[in-house]
C-alpha atoms as a PDB file:
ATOM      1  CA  UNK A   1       0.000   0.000   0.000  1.00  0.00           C
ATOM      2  CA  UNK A   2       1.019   3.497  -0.711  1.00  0.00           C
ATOM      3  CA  UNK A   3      -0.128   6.685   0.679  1.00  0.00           C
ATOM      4  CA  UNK A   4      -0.474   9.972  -1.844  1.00  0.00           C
ATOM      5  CA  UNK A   5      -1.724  13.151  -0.882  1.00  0.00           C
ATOM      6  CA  UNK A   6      -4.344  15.423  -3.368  1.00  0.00           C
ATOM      7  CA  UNK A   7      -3.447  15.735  -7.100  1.00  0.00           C
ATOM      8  CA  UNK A   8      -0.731  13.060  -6.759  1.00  0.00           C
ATOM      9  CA  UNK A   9      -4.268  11.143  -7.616  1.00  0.00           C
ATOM     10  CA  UNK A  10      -3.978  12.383 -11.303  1.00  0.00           C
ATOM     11  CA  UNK A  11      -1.165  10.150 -11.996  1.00  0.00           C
ATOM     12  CA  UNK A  12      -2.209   6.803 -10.390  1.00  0.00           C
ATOM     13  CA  UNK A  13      -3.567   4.517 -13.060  1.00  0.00           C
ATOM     14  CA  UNK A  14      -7.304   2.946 -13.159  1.00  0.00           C
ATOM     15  CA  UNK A  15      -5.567  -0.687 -12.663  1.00  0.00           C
ATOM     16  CA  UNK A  16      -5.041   0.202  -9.016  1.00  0.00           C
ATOM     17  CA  UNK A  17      -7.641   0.340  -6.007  1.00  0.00           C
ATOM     18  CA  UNK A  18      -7.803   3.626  -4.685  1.00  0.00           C
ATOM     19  CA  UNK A  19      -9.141   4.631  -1.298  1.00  0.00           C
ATOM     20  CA  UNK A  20      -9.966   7.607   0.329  1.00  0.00           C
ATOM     21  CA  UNK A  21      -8.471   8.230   3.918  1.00  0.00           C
ATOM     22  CA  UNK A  22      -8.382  11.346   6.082  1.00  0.00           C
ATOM     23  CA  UNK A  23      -8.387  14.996   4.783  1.00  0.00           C
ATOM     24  CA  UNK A  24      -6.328  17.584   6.042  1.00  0.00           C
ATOM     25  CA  UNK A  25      -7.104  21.603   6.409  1.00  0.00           C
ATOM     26  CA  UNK A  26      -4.058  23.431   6.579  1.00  0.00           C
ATOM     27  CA  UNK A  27      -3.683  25.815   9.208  1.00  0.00           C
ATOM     28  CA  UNK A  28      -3.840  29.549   8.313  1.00  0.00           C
ATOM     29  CA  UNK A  29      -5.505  28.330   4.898  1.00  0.00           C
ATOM     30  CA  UNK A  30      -8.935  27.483   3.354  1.00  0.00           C
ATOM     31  CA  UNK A  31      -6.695  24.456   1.429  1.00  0.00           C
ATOM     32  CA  UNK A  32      -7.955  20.954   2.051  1.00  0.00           C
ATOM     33  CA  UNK A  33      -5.827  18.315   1.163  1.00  0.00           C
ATOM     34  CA  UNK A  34      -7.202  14.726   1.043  1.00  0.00           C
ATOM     35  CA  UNK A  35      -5.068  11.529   1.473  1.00  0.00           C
ATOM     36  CA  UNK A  36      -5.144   8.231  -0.304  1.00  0.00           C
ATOM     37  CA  UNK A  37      -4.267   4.929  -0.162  1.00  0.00           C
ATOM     38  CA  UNK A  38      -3.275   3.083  -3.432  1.00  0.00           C
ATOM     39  CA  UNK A  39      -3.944  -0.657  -2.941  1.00  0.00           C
ATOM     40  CA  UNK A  40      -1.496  -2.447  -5.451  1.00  0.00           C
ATOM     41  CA  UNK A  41      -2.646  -6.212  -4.604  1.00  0.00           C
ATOM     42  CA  UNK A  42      -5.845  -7.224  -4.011  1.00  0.00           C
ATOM     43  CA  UNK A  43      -6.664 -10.754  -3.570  1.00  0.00           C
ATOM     44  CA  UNK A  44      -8.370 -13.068  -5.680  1.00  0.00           C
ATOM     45  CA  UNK A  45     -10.611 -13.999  -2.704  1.00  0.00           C
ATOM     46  CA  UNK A  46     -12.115 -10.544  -2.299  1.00  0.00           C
ATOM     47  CA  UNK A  47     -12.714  -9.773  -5.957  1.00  0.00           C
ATOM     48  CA  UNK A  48     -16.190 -11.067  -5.870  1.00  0.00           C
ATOM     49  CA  UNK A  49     -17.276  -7.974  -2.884  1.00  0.00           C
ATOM     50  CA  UNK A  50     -14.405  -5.334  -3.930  1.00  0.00           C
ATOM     51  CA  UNK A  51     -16.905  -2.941  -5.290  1.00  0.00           C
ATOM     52  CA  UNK A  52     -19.228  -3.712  -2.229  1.00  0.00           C
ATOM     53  CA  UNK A  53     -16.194  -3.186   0.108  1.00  0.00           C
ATOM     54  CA  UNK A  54     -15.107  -0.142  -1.881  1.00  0.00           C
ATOM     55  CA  UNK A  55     -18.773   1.520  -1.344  1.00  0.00           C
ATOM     56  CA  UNK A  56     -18.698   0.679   2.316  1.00  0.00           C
ATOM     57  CA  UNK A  57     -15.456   2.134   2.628  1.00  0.00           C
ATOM     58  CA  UNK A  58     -16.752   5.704   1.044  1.00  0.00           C
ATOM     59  CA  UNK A  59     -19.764   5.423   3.087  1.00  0.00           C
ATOM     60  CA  UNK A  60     -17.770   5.176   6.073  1.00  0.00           C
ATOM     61  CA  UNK A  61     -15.339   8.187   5.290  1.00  0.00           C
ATOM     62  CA  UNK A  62     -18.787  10.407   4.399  1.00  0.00           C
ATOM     63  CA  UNK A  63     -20.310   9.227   7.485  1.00  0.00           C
ATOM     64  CA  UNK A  64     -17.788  10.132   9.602  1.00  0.00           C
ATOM     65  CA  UNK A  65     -17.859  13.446   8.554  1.00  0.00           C
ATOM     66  CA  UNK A  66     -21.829  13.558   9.456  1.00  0.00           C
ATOM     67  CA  UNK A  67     -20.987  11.642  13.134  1.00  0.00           C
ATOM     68  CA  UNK A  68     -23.464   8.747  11.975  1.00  0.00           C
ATOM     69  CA  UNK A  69     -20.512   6.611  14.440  1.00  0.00           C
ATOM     70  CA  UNK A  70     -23.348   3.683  14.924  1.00  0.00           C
ATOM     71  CA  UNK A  71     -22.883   3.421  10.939  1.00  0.00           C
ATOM     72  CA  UNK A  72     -18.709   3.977  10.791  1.00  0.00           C
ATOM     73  CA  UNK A  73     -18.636   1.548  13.810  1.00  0.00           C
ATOM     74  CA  UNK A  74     -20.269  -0.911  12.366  1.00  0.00           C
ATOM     75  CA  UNK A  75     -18.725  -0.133   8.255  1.00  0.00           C
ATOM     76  CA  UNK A  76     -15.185  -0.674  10.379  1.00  0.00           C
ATOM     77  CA  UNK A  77     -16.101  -4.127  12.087  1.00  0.00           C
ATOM     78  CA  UNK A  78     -17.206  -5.350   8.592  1.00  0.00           C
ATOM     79  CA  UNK A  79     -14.049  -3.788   6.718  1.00  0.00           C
ATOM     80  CA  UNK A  80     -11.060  -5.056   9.083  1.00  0.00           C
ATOM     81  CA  UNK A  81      -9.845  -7.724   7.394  1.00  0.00           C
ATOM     82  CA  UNK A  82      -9.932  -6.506   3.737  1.00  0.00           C
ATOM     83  CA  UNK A  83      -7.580  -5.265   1.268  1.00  0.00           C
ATOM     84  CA  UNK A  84      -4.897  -7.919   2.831  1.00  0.00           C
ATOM     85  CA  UNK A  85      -5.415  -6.155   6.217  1.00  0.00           C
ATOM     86  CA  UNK A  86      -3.585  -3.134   4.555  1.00  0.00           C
ATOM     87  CA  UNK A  87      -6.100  -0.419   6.005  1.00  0.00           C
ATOM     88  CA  UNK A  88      -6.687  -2.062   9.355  1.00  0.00           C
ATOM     89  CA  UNK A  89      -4.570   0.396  11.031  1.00  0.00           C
ATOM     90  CA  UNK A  90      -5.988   3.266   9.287  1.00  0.00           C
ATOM     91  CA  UNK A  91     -10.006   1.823  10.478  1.00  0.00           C
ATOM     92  CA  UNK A  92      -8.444   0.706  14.110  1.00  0.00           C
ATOM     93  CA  UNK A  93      -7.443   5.191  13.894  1.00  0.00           C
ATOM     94  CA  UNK A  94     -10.966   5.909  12.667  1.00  0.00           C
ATOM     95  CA  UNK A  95     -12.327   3.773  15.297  1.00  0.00           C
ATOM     96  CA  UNK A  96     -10.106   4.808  18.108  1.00  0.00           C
ATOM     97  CA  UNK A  97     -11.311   8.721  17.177  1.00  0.00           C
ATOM     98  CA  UNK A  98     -14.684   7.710  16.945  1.00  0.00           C
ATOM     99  CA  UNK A  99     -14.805   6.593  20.889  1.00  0.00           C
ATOM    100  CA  UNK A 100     -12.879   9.612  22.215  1.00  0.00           C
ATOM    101  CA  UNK A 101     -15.526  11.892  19.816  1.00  0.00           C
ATOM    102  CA  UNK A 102     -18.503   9.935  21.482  1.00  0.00           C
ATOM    103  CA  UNK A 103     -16.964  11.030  24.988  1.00  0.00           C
ATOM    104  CA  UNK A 104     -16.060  14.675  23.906  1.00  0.00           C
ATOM    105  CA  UNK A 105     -18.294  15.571  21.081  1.00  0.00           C
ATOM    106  CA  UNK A 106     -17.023  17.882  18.247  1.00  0.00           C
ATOM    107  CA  UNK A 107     -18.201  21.642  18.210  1.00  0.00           C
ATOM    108  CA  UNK A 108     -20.524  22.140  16.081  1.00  0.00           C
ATOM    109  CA  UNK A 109     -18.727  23.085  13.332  1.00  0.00           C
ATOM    110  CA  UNK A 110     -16.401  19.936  13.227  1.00  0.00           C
ATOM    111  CA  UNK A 111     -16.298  17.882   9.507  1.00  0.00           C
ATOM    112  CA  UNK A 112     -14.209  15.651  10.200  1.00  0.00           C
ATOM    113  CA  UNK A 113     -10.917  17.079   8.848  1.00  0.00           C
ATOM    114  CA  UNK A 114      -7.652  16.993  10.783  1.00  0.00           C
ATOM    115  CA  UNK A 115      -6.093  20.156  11.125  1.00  0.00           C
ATOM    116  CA  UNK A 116      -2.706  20.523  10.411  1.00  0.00           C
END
């Protein structure tokens, strides 16, 4: 798996499974930059549900921006395991953010971006 950041996207051929991870708003700036991960090697095994998984995985990443955490809770249980376990760190993240939100919940202008 390899992580590339915004336009980097433009250059990453249609062969390749391409999922979207966090987005970043840059301090000081109205820029957004949104990070990706680029899945070389998917297994034959999951071929049969990768556009299923793929959906899932978007719905969870738009869901989490709209604090639906029931849904991304339940999106993460049913992803870990995919894409060769490549993302599991990146879902056990969402899902370790998604209990200290429920404790502490986001102003209300929170979207789910990480400031940096």
């Amino acid at each position: 798996m390899n992580i590339i950041f915004g336009e980097a996207t433009k250059h990453v051929p249609n062969s390749y499974t391409m999922l979207q991870l966090d987005t970043f708003r840059i301090a000081n700036h109205d820029q957004l930059i949104t990070s990706w991960c680029v899945l070389e090697q998917i297994s034959l095994a999951e071929f049969p549900m990768l556009e299923h998984k793929k959906k899932l995985h978007n719905d969870l990443m738009q869901q989490y921006c709209c604090r639906n955490w029931d849904f991304c809770l339940a999106a993460i249980k049913s992803l870990m395991g995919s894409w060769n376990c490549e993302v599991d760190s990146f879902y056990e993240e969402i899902e370790n953010r998604i209990f200290r939100l429920i404790q502490l919940p986001p102003a209300d202008n929170w979207d789910g971006c990480l400031i940096r």
